[in-house]
N, C-alpha and C. Protein backbone atom coordinates (compact mmCIF):
# COMPACT_ATOMS: atom_id res chain seq x y z
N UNK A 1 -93.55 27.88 -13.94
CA UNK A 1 -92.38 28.65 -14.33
C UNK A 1 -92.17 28.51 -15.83
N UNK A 2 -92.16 29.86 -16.38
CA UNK A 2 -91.62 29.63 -18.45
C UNK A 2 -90.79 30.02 -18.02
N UNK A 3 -89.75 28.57 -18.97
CA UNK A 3 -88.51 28.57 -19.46
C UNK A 3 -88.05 29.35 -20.92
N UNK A 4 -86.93 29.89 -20.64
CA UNK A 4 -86.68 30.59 -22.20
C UNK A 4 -85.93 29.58 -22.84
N UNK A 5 -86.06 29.46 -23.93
CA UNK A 5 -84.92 28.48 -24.83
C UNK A 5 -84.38 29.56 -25.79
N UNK A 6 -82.66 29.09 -26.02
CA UNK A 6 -82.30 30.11 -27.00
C UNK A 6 -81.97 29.21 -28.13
N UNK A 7 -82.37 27.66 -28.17
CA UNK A 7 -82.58 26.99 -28.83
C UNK A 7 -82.80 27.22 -30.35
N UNK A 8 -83.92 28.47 -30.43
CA UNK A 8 -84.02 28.64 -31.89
C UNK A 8 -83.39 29.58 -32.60
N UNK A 9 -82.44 30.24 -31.86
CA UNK A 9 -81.00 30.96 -32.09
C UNK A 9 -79.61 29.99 -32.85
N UNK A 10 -79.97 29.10 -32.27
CA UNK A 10 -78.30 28.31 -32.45
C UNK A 10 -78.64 26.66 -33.24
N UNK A 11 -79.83 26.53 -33.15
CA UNK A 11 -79.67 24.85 -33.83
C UNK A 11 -79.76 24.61 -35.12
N UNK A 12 -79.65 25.67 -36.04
CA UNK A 12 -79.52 25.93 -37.15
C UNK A 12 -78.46 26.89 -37.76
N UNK A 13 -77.18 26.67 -36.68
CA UNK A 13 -75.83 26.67 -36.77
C UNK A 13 -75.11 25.74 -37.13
N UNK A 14 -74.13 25.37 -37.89
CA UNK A 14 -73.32 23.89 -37.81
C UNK A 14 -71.78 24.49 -38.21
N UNK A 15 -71.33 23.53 -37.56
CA UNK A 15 -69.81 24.02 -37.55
C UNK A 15 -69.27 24.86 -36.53
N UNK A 16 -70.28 25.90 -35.28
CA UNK A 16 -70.30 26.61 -34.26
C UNK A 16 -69.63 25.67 -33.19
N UNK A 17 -68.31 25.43 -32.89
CA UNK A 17 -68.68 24.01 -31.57
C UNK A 17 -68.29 24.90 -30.17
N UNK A 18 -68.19 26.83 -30.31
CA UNK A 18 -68.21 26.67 -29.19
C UNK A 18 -68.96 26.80 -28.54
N UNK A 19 -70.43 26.88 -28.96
CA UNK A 19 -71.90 26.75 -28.48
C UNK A 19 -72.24 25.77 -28.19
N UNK A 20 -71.99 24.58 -28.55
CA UNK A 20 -71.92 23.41 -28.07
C UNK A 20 -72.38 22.90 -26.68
N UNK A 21 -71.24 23.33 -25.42
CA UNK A 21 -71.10 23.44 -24.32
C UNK A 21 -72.33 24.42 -23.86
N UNK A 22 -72.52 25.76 -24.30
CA UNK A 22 -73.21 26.33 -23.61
C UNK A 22 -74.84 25.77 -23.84
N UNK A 23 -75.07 25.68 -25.12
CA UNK A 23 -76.35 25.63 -25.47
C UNK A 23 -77.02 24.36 -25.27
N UNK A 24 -75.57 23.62 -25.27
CA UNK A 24 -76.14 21.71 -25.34
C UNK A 24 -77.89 21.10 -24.36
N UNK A 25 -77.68 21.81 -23.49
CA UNK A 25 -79.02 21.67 -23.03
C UNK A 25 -80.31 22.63 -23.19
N UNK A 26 -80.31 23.53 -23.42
CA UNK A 26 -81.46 24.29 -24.46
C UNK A 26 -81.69 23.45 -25.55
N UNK A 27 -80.81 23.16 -25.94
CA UNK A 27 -81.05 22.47 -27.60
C UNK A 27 -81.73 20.87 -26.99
N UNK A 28 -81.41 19.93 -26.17
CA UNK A 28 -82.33 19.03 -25.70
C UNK A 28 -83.50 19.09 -25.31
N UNK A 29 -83.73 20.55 -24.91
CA UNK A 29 -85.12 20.75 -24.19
C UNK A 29 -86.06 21.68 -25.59
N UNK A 30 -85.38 21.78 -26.45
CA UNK A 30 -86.23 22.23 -27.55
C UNK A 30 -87.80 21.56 -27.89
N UNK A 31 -88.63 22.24 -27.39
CA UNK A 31 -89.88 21.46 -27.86
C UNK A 31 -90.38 21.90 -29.37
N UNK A 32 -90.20 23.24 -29.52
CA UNK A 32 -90.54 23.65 -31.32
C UNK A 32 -89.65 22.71 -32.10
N UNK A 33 -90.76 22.15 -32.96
CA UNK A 33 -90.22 21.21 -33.68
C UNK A 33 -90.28 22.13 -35.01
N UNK A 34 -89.80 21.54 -35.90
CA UNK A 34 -90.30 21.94 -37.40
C UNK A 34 -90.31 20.96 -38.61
N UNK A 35 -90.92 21.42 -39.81
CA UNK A 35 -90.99 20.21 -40.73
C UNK A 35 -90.22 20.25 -41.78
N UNK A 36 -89.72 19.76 -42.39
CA UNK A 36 -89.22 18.31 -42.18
C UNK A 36 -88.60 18.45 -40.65
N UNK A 37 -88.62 16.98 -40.10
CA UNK A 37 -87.62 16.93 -39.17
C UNK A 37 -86.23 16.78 -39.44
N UNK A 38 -85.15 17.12 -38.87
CA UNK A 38 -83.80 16.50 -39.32
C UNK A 38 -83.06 16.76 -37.86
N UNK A 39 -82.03 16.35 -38.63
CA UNK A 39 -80.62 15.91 -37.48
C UNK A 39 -79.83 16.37 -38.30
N UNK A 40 -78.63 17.19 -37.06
CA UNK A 40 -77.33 17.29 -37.42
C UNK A 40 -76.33 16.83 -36.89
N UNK A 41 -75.80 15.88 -37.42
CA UNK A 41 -74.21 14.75 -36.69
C UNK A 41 -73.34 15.13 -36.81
N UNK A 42 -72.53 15.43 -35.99
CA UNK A 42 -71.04 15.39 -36.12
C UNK A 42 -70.52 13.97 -36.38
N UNK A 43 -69.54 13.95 -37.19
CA UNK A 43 -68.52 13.38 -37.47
C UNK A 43 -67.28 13.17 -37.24
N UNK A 44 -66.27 13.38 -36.13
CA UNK A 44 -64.81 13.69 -36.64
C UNK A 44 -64.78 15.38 -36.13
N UNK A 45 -64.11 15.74 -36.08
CA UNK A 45 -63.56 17.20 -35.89
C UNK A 45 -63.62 18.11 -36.89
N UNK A 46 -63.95 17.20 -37.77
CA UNK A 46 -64.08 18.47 -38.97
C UNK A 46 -65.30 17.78 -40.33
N UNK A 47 -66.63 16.86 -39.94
CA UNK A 47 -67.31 16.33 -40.61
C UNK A 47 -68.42 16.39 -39.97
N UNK A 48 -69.68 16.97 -40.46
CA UNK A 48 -70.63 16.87 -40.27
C UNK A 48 -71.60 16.59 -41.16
N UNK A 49 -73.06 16.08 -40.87
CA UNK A 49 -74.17 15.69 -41.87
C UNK A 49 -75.37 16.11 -41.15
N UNK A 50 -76.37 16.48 -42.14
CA UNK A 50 -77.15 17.20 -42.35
C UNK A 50 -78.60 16.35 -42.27
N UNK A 51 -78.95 15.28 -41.89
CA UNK A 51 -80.51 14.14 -42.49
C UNK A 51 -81.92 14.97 -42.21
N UNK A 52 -82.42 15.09 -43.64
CA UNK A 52 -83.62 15.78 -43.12
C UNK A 52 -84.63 14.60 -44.17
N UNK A 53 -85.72 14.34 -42.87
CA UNK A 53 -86.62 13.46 -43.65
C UNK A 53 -87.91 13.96 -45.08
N UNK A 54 -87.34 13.40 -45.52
CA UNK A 54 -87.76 13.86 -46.93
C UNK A 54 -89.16 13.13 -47.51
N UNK A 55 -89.77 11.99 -46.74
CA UNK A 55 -90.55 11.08 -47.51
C UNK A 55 -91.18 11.71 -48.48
N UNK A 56 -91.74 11.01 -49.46
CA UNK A 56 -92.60 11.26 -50.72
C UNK A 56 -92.11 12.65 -51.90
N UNK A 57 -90.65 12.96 -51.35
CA UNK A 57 -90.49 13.66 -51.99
C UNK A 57 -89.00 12.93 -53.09
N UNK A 58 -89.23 13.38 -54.27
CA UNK A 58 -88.27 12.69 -55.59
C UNK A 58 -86.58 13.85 -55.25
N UNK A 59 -85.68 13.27 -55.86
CA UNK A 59 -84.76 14.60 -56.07
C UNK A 59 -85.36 15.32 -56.71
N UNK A 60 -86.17 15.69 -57.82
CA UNK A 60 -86.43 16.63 -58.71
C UNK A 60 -87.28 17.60 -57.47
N UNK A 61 -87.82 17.30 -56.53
CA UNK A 61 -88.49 18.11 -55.36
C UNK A 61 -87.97 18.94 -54.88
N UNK A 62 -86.54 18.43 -54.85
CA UNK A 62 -85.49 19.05 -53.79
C UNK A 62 -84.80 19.82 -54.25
N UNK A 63 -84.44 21.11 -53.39
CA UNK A 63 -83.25 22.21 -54.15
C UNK A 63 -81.98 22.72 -52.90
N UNK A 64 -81.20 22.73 -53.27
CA UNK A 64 -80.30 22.60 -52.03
C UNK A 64 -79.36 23.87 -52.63
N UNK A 65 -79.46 25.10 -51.79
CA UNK A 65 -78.06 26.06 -51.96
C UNK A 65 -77.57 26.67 -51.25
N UNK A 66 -76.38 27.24 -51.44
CA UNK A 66 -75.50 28.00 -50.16
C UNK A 66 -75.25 29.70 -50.87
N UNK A 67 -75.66 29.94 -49.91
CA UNK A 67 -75.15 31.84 -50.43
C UNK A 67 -74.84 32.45 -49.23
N UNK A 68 -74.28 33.28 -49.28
CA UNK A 68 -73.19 33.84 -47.97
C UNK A 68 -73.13 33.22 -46.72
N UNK A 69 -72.95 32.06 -46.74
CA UNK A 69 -72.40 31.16 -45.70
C UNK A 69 -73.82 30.63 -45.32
N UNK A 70 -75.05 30.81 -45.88
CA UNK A 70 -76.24 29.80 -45.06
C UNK A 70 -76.54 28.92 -46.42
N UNK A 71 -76.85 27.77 -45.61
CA UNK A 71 -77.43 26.35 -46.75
C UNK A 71 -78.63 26.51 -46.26
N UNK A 72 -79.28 26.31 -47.65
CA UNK A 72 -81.01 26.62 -47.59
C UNK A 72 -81.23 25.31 -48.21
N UNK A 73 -82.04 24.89 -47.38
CA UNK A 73 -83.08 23.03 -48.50
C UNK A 73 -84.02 23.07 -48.18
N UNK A 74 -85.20 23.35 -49.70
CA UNK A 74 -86.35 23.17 -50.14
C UNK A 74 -86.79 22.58 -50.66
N UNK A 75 -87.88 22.16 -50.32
CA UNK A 75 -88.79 21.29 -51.33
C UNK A 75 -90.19 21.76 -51.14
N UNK A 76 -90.99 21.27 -52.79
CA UNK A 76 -91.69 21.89 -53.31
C UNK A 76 -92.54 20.66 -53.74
N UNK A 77 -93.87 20.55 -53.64
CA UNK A 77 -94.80 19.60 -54.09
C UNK A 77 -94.93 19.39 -55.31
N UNK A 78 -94.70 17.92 -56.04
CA UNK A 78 -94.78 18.49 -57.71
C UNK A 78 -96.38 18.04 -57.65
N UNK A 79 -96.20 18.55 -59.37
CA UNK A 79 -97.58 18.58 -59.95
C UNK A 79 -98.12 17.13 -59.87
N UNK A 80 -99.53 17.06 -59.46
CA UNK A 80 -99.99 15.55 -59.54
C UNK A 80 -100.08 14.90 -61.28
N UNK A 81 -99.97 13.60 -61.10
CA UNK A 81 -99.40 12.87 -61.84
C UNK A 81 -100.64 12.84 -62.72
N UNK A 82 -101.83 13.50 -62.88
CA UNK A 82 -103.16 13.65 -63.52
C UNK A 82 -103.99 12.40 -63.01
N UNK A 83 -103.57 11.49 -61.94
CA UNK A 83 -104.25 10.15 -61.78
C UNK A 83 -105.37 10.69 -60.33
N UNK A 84 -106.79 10.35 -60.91
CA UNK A 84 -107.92 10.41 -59.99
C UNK A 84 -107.61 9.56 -58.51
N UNK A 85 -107.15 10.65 -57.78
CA UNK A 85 -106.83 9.88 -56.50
C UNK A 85 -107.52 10.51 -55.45
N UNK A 86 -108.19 9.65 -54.70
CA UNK A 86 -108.95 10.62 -53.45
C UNK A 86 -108.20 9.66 -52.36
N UNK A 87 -107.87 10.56 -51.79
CA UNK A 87 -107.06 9.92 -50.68
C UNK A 87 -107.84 10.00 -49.30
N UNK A 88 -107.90 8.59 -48.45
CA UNK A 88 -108.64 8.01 -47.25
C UNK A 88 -108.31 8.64 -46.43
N UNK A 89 -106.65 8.94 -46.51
CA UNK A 89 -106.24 9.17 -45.38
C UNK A 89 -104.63 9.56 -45.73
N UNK A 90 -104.38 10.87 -45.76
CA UNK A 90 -102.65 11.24 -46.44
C UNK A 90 -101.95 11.49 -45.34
N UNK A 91 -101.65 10.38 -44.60
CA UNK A 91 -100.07 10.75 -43.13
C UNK A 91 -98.54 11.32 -44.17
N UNK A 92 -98.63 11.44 -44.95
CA UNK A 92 -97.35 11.26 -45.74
C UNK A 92 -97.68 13.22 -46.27
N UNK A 93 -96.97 13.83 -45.38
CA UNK A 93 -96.92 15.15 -46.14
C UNK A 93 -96.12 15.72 -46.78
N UNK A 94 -96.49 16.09 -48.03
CA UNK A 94 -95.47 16.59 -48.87
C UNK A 94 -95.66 17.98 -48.97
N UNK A 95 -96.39 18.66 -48.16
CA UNK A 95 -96.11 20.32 -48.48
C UNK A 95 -94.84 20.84 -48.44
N UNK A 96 -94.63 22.03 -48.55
CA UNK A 96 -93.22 22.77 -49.08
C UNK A 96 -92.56 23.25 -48.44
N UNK A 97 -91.53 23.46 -48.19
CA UNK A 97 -91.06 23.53 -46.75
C UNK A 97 -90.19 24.18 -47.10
N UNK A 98 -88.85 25.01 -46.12
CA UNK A 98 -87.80 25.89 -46.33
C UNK A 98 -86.64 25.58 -45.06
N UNK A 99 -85.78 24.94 -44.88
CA UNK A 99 -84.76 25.12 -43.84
C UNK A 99 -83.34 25.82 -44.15
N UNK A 100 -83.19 26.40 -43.54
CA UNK A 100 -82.17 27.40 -43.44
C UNK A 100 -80.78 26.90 -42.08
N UNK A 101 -79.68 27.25 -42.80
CA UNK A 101 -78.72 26.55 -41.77
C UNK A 101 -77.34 27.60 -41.87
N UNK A 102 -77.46 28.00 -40.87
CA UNK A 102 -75.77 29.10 -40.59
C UNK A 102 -74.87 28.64 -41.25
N UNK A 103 -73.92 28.33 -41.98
CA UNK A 103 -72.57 27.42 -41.97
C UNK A 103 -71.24 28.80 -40.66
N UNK A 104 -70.52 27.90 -40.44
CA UNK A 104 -69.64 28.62 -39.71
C UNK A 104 -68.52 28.80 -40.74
N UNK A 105 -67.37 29.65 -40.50
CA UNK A 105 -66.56 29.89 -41.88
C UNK A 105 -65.52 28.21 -41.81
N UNK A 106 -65.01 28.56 -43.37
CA UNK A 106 -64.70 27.32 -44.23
C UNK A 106 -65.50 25.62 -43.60
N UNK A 107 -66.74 25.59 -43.75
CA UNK A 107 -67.74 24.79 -43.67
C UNK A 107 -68.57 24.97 -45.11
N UNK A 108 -67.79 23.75 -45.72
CA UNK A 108 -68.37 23.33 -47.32
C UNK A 108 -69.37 22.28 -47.47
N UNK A 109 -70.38 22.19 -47.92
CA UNK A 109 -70.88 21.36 -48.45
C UNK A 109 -70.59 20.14 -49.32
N UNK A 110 -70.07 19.35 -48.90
CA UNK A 110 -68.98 18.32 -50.24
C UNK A 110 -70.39 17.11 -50.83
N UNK A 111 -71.48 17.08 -50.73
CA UNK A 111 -72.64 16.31 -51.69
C UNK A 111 -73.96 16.20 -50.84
N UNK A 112 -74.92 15.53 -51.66
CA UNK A 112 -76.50 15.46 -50.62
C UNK A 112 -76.79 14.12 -51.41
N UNK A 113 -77.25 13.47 -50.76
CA UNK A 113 -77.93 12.30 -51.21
C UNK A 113 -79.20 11.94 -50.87
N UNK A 114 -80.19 11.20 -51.37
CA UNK A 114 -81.63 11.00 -51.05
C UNK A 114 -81.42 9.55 -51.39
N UNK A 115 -81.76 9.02 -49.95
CA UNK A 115 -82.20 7.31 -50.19
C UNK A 115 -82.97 7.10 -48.92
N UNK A 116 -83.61 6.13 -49.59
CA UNK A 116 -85.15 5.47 -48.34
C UNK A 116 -86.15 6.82 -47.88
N UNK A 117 -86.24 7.72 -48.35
CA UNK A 117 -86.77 9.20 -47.80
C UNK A 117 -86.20 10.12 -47.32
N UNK A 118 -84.72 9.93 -46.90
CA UNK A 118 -83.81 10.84 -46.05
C UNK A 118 -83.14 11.00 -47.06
N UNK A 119 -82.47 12.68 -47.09
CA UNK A 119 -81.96 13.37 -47.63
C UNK A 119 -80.71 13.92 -46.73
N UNK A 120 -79.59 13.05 -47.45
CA UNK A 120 -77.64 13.19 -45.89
C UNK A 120 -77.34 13.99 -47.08
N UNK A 121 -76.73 15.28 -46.28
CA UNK A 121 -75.91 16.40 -46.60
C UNK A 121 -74.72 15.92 -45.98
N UNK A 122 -73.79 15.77 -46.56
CA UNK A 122 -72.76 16.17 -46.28
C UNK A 122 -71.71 17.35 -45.99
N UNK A 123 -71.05 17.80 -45.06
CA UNK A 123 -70.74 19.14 -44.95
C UNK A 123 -68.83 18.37 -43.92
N UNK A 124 -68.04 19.68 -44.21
CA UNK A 124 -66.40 19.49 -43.79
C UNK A 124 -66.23 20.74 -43.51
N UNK A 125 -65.39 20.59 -42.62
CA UNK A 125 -64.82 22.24 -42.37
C UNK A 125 -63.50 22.11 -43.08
N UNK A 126 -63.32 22.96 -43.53
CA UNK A 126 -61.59 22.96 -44.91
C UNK A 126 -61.15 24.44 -44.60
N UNK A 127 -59.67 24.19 -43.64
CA UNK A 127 -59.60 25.22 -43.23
C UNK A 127 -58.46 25.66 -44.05
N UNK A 128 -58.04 27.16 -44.60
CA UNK A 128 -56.68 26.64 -45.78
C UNK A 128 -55.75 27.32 -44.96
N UNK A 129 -54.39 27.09 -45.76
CA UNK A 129 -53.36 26.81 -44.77
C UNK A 129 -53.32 28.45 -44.04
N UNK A 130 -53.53 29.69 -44.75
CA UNK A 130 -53.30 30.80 -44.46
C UNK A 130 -54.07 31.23 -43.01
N UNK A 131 -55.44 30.09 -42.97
CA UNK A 131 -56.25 30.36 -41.36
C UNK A 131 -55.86 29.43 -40.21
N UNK A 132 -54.75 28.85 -40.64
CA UNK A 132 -54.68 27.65 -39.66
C UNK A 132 -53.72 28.41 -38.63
N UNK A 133 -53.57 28.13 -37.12
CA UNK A 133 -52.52 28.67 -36.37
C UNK A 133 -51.21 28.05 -36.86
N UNK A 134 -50.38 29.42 -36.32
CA UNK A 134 -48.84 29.16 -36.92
C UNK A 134 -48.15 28.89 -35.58
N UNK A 135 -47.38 28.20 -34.92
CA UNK A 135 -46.34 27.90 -33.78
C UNK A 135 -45.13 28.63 -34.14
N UNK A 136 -45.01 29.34 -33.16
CA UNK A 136 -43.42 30.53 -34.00
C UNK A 136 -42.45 30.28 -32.65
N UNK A 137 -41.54 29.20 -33.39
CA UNK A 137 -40.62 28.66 -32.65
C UNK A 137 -39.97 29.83 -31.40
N UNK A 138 -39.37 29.51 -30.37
CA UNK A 138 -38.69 30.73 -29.70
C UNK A 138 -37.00 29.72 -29.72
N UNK A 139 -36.31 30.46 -29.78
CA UNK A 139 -35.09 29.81 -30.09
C UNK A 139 -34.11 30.73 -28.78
N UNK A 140 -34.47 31.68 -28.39
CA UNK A 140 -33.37 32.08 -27.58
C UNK A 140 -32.52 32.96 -28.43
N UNK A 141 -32.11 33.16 -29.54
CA UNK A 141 -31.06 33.82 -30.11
C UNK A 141 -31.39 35.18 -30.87
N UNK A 142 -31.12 36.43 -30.86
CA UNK A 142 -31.62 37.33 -31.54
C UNK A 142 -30.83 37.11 -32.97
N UNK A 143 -31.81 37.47 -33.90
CA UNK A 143 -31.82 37.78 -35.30
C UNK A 143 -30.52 38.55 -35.59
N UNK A 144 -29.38 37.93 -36.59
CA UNK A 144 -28.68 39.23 -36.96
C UNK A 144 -29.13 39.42 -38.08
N UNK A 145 -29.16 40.79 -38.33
CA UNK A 145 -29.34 41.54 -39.43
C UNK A 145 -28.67 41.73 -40.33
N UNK A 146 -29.04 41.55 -41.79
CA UNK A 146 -28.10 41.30 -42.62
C UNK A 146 -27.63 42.93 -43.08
N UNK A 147 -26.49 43.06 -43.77
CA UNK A 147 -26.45 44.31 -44.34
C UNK A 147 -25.30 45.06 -43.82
């Protein structure tokens, strides 16, 4: 029996949580992997992070941007260092890679950091006051009208 996954629809959403529920198990059974690997954590109700394994790559490798609501992070192989190296055996890949990530609306990027090989994005949802729900008291009394 093939299974469909809609897996590669939605896991490169963040901030979506009401897919969450539906997709949560497509997204476990995801076997397409891709490279870099990464993870996306929630945090809190309104904090999420981004870890995509980065080994052998410097910040100067890395380019991180957002344009109409998707965060794109690339990296790019730099130039060899001119040192005669024949390598035995290279497990450590640094080819160039492209990930692409939905943001859902007011889902900001607030910094990225690179330490030990992993590269944490940080990301918040900042909702401003004009999108937030309003509670409109009921009081029982009609309005008089001035005038």
């Amino acid at each position: 029996m093939t299974s469909f996954s809609m897996a590669p629809l939605f896991r490169q959403s963040i901030g979506f949580d009401r897919f969450n529920d539906l997709f949560e198990s497509a997204l476990r059974n995801d076997a397409n992997g891709s490279f870099p690997p990464y993870n996306v954590e929630k945090h809190g109700d309104d904090q999420y992070r981004i870890i995509v394994a980065a080994a052998g790559f410097q910040e100067s490798d890395l380019d991180l941007q957002v344009e109409r609501g998707v965060l794109t992070v690339s990296g790019g192989k730099r130039e060899s260092s001119g040192e005669n190296v024949t390598y035995l055996h290279q497990g450590i890949a640094q080819r160039a890679f492209k990930l692409s990530f939905r943001l859902a609306d007011h889902i900001e990027v607030k910094g990225a950091e690179l330490r030990n090989g992993l590269l944490s994005i940080e990301l918040e949802r900042v909702v401003p006051e004009e999108a937030k729900p309003k509670r409109i008291p009921i009081n029982g009394e009609r309005l008089a009208l001035e005038g």
